[in-house]
PDB file of N, CA and C in Angstrom:
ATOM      1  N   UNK A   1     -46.427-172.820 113.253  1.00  0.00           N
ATOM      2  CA  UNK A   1     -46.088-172.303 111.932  1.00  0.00           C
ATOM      3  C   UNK A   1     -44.861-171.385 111.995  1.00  0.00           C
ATOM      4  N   UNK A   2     -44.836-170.472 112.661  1.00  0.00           N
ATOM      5  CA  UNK A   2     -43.603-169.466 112.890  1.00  0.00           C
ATOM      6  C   UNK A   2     -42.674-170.494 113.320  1.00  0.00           C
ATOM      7  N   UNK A   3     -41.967-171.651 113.821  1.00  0.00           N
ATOM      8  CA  UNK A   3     -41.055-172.218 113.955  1.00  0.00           C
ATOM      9  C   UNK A   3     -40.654-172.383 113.167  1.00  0.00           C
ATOM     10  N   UNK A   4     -41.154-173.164 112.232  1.00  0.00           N
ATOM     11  CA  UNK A   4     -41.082-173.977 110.985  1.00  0.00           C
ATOM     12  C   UNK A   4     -40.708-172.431 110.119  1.00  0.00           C
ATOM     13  N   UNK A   5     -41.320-171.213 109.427  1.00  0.00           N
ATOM     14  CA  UNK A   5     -40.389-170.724 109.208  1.00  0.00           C
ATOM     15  C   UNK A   5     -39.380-169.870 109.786  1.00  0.00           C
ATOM     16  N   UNK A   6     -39.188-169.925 110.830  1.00  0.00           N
ATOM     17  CA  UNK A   6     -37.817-169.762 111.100  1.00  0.00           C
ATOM     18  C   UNK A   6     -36.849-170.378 111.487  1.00  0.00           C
ATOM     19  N   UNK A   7     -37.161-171.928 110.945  1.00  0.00           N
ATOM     20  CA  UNK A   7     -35.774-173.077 110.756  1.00  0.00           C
ATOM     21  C   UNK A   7     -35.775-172.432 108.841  1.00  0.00           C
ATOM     22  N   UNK A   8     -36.492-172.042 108.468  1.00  0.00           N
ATOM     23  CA  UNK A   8     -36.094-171.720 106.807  1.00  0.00           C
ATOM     24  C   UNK A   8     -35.756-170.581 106.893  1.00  0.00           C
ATOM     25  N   UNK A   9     -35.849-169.659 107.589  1.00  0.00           N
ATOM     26  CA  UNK A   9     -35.337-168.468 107.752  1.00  0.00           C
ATOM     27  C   UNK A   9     -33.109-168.766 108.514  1.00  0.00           C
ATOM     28  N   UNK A  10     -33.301-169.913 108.692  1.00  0.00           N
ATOM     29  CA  UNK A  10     -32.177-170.212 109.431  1.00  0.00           C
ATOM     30  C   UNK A  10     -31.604-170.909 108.785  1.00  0.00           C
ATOM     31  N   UNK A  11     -32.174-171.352 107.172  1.00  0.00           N
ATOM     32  CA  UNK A  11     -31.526-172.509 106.140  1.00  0.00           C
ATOM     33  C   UNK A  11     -31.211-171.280 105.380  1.00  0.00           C
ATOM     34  N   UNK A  12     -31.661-170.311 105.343  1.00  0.00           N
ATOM     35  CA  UNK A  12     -31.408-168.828 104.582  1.00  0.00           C
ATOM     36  C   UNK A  12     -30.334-167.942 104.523  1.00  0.00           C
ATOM     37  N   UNK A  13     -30.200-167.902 105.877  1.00  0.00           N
ATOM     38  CA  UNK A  13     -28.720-167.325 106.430  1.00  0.00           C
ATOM     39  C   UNK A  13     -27.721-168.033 106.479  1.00  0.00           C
ATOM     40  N   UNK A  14     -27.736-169.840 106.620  1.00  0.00           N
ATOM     41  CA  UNK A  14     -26.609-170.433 106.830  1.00  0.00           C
ATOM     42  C   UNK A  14     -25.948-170.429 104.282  1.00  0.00           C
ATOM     43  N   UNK A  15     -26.906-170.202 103.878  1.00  0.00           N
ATOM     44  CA  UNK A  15     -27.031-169.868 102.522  1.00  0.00           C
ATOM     45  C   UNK A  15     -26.364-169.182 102.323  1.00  0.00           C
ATOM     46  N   UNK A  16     -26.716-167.832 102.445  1.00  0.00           N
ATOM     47  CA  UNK A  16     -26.379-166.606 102.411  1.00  0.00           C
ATOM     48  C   UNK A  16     -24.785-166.261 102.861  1.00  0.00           C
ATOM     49  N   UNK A  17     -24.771-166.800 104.196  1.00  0.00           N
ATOM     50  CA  UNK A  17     -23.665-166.329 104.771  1.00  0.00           C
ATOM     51  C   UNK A  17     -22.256-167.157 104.253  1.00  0.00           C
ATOM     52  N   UNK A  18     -22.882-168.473 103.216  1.00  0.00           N
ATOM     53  CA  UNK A  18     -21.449-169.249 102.920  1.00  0.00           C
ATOM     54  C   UNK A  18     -21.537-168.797 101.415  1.00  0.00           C
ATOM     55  N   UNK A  19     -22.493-168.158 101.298  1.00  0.00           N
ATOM     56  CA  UNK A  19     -22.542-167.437  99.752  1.00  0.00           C
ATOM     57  C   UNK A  19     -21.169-166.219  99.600  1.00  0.00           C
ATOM     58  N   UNK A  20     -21.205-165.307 100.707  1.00  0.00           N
ATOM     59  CA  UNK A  20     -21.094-163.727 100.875  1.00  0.00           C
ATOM     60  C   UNK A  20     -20.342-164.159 102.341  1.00  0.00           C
ATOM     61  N   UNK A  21     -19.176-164.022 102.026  1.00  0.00           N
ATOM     62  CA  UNK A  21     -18.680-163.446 103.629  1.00  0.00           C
ATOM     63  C   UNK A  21     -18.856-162.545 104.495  1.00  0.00           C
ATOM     64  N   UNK A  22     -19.694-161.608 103.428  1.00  0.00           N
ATOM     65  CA  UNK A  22     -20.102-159.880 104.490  1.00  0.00           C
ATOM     66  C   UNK A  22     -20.865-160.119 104.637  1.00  0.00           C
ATOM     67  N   UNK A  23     -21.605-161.000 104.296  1.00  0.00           N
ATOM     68  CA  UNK A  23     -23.164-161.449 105.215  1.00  0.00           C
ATOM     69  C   UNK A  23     -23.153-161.625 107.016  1.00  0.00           C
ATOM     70  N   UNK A  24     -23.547-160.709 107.624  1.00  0.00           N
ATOM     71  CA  UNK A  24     -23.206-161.227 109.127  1.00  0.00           C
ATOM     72  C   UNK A  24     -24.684-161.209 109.616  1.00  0.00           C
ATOM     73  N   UNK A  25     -25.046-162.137 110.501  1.00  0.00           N
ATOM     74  CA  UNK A  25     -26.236-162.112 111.430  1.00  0.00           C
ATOM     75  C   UNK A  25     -26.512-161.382 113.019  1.00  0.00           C
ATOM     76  N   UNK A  26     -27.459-160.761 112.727  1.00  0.00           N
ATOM     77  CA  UNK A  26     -27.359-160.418 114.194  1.00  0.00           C
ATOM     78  C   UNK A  26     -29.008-160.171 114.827  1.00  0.00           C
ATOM     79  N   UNK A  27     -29.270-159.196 115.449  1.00  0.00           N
ATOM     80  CA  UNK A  27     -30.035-159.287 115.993  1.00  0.00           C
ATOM     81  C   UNK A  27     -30.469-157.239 116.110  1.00  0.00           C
ATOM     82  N   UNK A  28     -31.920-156.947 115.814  1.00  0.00           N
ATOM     83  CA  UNK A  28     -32.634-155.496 115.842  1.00  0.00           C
ATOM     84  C   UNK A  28     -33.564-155.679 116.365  1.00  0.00           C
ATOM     85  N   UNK A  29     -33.393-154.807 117.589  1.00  0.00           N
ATOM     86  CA  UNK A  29     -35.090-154.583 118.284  1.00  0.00           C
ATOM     87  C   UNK A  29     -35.595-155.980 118.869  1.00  0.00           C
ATOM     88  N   UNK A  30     -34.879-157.071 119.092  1.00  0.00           N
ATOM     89  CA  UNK A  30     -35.014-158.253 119.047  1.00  0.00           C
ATOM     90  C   UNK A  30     -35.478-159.392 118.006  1.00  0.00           C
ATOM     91  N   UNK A  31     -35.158-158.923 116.911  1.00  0.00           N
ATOM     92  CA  UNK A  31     -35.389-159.709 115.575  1.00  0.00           C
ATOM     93  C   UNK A  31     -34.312-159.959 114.500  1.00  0.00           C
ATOM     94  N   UNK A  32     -34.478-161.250 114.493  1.00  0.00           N
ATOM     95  CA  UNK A  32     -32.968-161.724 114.252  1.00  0.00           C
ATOM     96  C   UNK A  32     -32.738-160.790 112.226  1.00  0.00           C
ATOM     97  N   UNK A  33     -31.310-160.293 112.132  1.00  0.00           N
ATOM     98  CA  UNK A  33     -31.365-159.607 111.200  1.00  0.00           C
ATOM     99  C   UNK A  33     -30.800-160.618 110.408  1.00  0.00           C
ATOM    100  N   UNK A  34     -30.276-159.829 109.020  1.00  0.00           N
ATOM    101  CA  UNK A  34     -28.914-160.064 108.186  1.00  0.00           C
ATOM    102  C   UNK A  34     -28.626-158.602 108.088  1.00  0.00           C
ATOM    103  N   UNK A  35     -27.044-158.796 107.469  1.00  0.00           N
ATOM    104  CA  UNK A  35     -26.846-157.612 107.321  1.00  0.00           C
ATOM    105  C   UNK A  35     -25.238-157.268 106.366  1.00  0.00           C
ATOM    106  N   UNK A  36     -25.184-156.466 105.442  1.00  0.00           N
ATOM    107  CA  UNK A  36     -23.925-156.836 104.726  1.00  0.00           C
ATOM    108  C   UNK A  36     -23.169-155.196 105.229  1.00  0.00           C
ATOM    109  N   UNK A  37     -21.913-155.452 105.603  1.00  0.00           N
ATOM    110  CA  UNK A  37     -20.781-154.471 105.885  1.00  0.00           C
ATOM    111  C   UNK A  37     -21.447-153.419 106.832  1.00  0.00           C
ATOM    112  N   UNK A  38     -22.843-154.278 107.327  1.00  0.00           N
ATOM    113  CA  UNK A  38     -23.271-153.315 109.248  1.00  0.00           C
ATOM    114  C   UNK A  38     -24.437-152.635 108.749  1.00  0.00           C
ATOM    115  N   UNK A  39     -24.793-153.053 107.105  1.00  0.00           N
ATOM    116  CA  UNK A  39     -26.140-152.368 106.611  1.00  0.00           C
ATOM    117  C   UNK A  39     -27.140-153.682 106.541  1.00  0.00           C
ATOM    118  N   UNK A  40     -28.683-153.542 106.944  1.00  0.00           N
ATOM    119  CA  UNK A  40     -29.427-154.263 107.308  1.00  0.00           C
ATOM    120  C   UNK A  40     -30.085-154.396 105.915  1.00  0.00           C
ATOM    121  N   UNK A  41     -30.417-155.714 105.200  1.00  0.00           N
ATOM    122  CA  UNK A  41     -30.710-155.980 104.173  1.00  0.00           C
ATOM    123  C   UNK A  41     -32.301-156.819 104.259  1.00  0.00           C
ATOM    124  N   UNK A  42     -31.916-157.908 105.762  1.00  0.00           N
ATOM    125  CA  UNK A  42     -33.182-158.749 105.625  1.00  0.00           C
ATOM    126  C   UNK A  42     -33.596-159.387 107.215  1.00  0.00           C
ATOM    127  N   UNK A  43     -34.434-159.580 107.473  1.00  0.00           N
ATOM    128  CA  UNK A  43     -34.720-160.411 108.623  1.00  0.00           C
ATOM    129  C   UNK A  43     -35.947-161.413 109.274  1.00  0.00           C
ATOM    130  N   UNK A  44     -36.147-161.400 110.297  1.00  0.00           N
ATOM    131  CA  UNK A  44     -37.394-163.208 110.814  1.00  0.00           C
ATOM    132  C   UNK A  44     -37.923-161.541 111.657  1.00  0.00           C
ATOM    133  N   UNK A  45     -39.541-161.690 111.028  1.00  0.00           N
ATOM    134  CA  UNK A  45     -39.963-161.019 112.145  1.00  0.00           C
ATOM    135  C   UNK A  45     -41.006-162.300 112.727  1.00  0.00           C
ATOM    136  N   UNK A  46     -40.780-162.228 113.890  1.00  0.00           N
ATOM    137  CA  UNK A  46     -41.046-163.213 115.202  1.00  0.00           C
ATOM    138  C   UNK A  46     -42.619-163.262 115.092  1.00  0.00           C
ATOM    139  N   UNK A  47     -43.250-161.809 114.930  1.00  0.00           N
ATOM    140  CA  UNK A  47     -44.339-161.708 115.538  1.00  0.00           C
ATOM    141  C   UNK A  47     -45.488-162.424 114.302  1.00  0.00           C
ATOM    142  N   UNK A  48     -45.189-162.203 113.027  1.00  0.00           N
ATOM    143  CA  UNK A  48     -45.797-162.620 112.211  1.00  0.00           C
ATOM    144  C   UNK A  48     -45.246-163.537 111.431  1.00  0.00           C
ATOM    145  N   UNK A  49     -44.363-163.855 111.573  1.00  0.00           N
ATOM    146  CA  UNK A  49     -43.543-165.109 110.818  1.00  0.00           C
ATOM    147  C   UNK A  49     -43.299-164.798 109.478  1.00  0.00           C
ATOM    148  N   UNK A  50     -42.762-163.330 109.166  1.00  0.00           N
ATOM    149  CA  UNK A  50     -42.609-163.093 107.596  1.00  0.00           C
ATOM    150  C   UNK A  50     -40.936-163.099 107.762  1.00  0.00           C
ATOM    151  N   UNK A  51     -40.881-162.659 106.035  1.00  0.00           N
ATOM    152  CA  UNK A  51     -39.382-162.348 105.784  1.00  0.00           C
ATOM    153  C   UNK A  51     -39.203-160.750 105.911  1.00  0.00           C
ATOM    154  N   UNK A  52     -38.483-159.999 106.205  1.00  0.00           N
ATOM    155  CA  UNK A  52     -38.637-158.425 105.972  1.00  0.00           C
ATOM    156  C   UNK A  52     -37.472-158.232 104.880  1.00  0.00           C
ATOM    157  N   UNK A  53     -37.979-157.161 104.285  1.00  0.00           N
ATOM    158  CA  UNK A  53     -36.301-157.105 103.589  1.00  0.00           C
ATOM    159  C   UNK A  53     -36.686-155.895 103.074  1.00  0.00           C
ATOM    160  N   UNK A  54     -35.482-155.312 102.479  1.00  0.00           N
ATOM    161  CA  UNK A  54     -35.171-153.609 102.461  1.00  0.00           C
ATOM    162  C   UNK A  54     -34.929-153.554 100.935  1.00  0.00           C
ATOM    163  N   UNK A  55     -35.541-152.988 100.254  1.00  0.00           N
ATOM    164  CA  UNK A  55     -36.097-153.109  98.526  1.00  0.00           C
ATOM    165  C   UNK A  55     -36.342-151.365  98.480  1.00  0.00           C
ATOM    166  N   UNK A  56     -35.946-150.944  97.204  1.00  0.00           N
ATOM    167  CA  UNK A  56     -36.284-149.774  96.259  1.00  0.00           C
ATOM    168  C   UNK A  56     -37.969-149.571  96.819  1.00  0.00           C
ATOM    169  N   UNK A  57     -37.928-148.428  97.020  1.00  0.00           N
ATOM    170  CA  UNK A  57     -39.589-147.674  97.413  1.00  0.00           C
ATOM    171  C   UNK A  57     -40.485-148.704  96.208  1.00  0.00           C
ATOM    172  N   UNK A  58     -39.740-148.197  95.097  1.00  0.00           N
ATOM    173  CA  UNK A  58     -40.663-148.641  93.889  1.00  0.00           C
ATOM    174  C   UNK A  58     -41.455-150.192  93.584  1.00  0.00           C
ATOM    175  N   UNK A  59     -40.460-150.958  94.256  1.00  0.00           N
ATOM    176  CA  UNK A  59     -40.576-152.300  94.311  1.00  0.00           C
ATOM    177  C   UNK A  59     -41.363-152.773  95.580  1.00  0.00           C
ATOM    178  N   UNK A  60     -41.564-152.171  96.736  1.00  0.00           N
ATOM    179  CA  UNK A  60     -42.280-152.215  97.690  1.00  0.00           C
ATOM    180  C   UNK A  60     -42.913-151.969  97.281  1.00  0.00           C
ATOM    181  N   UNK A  61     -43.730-150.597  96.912  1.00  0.00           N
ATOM    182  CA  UNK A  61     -45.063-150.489  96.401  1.00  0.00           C
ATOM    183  C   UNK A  61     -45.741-151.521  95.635  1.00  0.00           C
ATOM    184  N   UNK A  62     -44.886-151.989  94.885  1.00  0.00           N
ATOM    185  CA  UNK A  62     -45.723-152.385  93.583  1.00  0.00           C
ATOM    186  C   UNK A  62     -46.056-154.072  94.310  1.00  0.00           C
ATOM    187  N   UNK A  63     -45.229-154.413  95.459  1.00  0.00           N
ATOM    188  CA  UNK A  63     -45.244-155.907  96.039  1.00  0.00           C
ATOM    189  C   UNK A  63     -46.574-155.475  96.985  1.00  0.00           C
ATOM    190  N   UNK A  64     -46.643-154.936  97.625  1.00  0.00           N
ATOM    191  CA  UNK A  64     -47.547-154.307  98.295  1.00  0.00           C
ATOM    192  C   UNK A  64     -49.103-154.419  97.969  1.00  0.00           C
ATOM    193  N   UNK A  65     -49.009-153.346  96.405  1.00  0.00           N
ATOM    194  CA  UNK A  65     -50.276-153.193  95.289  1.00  0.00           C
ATOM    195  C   UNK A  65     -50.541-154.882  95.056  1.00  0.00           C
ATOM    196  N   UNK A  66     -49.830-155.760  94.723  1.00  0.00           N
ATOM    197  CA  UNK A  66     -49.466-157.046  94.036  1.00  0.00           C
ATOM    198  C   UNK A  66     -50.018-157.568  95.372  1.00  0.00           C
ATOM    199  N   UNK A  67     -50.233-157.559  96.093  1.00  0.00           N
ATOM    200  CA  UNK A  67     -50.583-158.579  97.598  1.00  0.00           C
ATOM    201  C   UNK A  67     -49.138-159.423  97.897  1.00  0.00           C
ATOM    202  N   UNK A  68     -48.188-159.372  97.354  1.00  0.00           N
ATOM    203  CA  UNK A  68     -46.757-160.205  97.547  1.00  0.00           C
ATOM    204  C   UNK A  68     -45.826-160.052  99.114  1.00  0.00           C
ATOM    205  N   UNK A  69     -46.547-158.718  99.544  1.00  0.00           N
ATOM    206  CA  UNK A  69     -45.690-158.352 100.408  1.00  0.00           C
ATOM    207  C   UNK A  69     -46.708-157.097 101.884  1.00  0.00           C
ATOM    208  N   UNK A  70     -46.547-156.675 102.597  1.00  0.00           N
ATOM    209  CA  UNK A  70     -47.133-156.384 103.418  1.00  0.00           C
ATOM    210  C   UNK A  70     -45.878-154.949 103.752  1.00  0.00           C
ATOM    211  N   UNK A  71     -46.854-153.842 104.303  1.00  0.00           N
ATOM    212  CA  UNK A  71     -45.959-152.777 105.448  1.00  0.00           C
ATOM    213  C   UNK A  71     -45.709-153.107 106.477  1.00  0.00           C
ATOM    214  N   UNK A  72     -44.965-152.834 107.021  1.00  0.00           N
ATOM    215  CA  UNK A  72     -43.897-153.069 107.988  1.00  0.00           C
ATOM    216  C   UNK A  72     -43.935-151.919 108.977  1.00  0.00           C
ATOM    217  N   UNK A  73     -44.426-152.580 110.183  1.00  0.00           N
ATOM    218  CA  UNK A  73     -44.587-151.168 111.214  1.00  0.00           C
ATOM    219  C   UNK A  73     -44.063-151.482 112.143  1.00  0.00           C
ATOM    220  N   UNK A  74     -42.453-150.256 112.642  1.00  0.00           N
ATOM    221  CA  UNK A  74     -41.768-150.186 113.979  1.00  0.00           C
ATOM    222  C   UNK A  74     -41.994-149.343 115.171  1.00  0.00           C
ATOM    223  N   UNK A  75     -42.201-149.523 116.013  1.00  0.00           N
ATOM    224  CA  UNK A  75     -42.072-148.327 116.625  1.00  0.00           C
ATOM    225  C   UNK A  75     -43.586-147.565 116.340  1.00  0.00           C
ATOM    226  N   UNK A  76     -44.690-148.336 116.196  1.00  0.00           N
ATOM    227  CA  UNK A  76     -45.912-147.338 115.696  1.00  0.00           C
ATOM    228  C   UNK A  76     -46.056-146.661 114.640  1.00  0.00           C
ATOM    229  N   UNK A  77     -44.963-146.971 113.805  1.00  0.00           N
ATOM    230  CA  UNK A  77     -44.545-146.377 112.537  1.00  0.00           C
ATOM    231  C   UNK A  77     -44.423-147.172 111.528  1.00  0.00           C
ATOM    232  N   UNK A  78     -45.012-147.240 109.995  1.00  0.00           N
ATOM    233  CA  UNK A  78     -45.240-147.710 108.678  1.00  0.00           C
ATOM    234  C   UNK A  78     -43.715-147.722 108.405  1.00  0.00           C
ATOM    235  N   UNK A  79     -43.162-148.511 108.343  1.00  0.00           N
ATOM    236  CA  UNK A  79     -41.616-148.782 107.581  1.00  0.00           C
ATOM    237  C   UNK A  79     -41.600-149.014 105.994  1.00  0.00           C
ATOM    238  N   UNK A  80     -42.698-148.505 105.100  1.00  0.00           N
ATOM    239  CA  UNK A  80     -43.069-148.880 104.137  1.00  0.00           C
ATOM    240  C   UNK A  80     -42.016-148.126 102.901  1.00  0.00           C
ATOM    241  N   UNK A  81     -41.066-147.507 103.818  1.00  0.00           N
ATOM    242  CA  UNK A  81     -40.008-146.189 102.389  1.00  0.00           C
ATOM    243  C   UNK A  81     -38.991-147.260 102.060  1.00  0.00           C
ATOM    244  N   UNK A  82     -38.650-148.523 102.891  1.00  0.00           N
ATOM    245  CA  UNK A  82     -37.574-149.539 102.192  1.00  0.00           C
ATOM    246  C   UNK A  82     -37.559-150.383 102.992  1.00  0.00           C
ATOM    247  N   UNK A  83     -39.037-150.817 103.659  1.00  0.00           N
ATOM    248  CA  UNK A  83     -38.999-152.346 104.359  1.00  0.00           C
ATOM    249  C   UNK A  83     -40.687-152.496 103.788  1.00  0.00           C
ATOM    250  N   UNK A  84     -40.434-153.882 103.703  1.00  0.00           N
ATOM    251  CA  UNK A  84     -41.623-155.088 103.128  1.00  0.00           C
ATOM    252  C   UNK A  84     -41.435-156.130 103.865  1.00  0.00           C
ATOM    253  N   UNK A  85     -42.556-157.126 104.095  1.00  0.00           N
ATOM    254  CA  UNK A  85     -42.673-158.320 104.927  1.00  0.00           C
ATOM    255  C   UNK A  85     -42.941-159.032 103.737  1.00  0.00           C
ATOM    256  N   UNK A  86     -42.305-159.895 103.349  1.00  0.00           N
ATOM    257  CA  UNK A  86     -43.096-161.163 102.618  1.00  0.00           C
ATOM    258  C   UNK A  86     -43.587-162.426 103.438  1.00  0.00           C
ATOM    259  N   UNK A  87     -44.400-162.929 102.808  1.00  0.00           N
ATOM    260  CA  UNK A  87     -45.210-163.752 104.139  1.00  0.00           C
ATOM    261  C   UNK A  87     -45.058-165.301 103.523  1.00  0.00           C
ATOM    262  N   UNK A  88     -44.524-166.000 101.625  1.00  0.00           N
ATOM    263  CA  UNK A  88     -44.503-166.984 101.890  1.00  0.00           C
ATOM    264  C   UNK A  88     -43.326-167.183 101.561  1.00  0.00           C
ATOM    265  N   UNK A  89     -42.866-168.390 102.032  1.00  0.00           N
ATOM    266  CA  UNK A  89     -41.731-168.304 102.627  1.00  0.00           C
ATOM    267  C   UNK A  89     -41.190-169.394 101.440  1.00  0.00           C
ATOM    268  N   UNK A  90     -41.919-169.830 100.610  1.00  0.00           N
ATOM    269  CA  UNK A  90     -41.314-170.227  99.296  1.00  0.00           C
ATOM    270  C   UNK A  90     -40.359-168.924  98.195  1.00  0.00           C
ATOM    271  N   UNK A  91     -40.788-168.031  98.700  1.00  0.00           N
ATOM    272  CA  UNK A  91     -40.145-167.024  97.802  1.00  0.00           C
ATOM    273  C   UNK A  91     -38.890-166.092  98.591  1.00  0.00           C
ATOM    274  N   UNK A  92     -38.493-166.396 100.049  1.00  0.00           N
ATOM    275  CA  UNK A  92     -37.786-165.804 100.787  1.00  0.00           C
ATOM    276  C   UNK A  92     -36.252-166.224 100.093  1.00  0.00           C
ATOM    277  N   UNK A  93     -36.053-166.983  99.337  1.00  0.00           N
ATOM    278  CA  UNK A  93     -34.572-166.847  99.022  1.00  0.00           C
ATOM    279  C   UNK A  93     -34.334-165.967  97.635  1.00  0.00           C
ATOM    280  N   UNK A  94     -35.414-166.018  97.187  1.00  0.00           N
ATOM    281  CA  UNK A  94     -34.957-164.801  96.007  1.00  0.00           C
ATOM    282  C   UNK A  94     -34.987-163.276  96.212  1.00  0.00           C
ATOM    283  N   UNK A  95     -36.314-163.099  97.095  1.00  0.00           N
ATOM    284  CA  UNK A  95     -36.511-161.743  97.961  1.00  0.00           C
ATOM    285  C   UNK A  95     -35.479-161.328  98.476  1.00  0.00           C
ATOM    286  N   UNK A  96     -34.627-162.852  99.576  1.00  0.00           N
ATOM    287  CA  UNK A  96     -33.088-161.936 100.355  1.00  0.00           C
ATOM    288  C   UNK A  96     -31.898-161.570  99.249  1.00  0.00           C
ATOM    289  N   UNK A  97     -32.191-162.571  98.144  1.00  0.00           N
ATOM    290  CA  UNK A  97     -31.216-162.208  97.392  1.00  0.00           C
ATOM    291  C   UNK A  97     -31.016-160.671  96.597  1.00  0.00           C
ATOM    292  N   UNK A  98     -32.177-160.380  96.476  1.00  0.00           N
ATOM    293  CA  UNK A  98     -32.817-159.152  95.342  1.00  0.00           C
ATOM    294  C   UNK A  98     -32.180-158.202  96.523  1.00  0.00           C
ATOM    295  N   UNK A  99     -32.579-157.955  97.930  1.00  0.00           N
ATOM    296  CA  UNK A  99     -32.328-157.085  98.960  1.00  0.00           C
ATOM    297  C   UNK A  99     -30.507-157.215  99.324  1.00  0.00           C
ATOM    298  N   UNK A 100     -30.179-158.472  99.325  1.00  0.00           N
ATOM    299  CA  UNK A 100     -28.895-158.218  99.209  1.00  0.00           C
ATOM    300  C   UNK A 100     -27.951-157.364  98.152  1.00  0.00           C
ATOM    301  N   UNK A 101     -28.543-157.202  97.159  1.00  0.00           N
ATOM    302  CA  UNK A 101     -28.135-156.968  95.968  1.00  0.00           C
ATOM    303  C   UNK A 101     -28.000-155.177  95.497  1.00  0.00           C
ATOM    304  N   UNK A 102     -29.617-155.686  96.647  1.00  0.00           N
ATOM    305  CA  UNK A 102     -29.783-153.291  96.684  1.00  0.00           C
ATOM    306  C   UNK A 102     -28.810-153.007  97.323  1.00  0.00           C
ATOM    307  N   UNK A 103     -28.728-153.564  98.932  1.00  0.00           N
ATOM    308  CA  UNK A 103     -28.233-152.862  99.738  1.00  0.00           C
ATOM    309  C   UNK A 103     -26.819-152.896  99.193  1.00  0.00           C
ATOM    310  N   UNK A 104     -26.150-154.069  99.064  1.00  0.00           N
ATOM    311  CA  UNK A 104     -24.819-153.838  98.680  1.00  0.00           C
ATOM    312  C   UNK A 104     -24.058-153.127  97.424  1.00  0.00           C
ATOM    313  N   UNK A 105     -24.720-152.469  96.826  1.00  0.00           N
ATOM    314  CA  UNK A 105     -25.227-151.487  95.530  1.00  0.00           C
ATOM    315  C   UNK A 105     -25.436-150.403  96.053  1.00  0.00           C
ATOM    316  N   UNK A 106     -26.004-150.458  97.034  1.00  0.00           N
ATOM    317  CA  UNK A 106     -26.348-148.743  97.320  1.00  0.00           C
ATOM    318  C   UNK A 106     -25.015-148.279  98.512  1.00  0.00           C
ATOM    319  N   UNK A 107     -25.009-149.090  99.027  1.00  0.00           N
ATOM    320  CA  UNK A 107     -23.930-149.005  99.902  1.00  0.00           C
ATOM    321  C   UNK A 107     -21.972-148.629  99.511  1.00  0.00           C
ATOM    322  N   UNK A 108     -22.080-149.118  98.397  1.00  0.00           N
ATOM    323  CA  UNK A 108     -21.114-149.028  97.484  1.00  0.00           C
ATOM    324  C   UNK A 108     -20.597-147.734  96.723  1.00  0.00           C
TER     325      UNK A 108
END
């Protein structure tokens, strides 16, 4: 199952990145990222086969409350202040889009 989405996690970025030229891919903690102008917006976490992506506190919560989305723990630590896991992977291109959209907004 985690292969499979992360060949869609890899139809996502090749998306993304001919969408947005500042879209660059790379790699955190060993998990493959995205990331616009060196700020981290979205990524494949390996271990559970979700999407992660970096969303308004407010909108995490409420994906969270909603069952849409899951906390995100690094380092022994709840990443829950502006990272979410979404887990189906039918909804991962609007999720990266929404997160592209913060970060490059807030970043701005």
């Amino acid at each position: 199952m985690t292969r499979d989405r992360h060949r869609i996690y890899e139809g996502m970025v090749r998306r993304l990145r001919t969408h947005d030229p500042r879209v660059s891919a790379t790699t955190a903690e060993g998990m493959p990222t995205l990331a616009i102008q060196g700020s981290f917006f979205a990524g494949f976490d390996p271990e559970d086969g979700s999407l992660v992506v970096r969303l308004p506190e407010q909108r995490i919560t409420s994906l969270v409350i909603a069952g849409v989305g899951h906390e995100v723990e690094a380092a022994g630590r709840i990443q829950g202040d502006l990272v979410v896991g979404i887990d189906d992977p039918v909804r991962w291109d609007g999720f990266a889009d929404e997160a592209l959209s913060f970060v490059a907004h807030s970043a701005a």
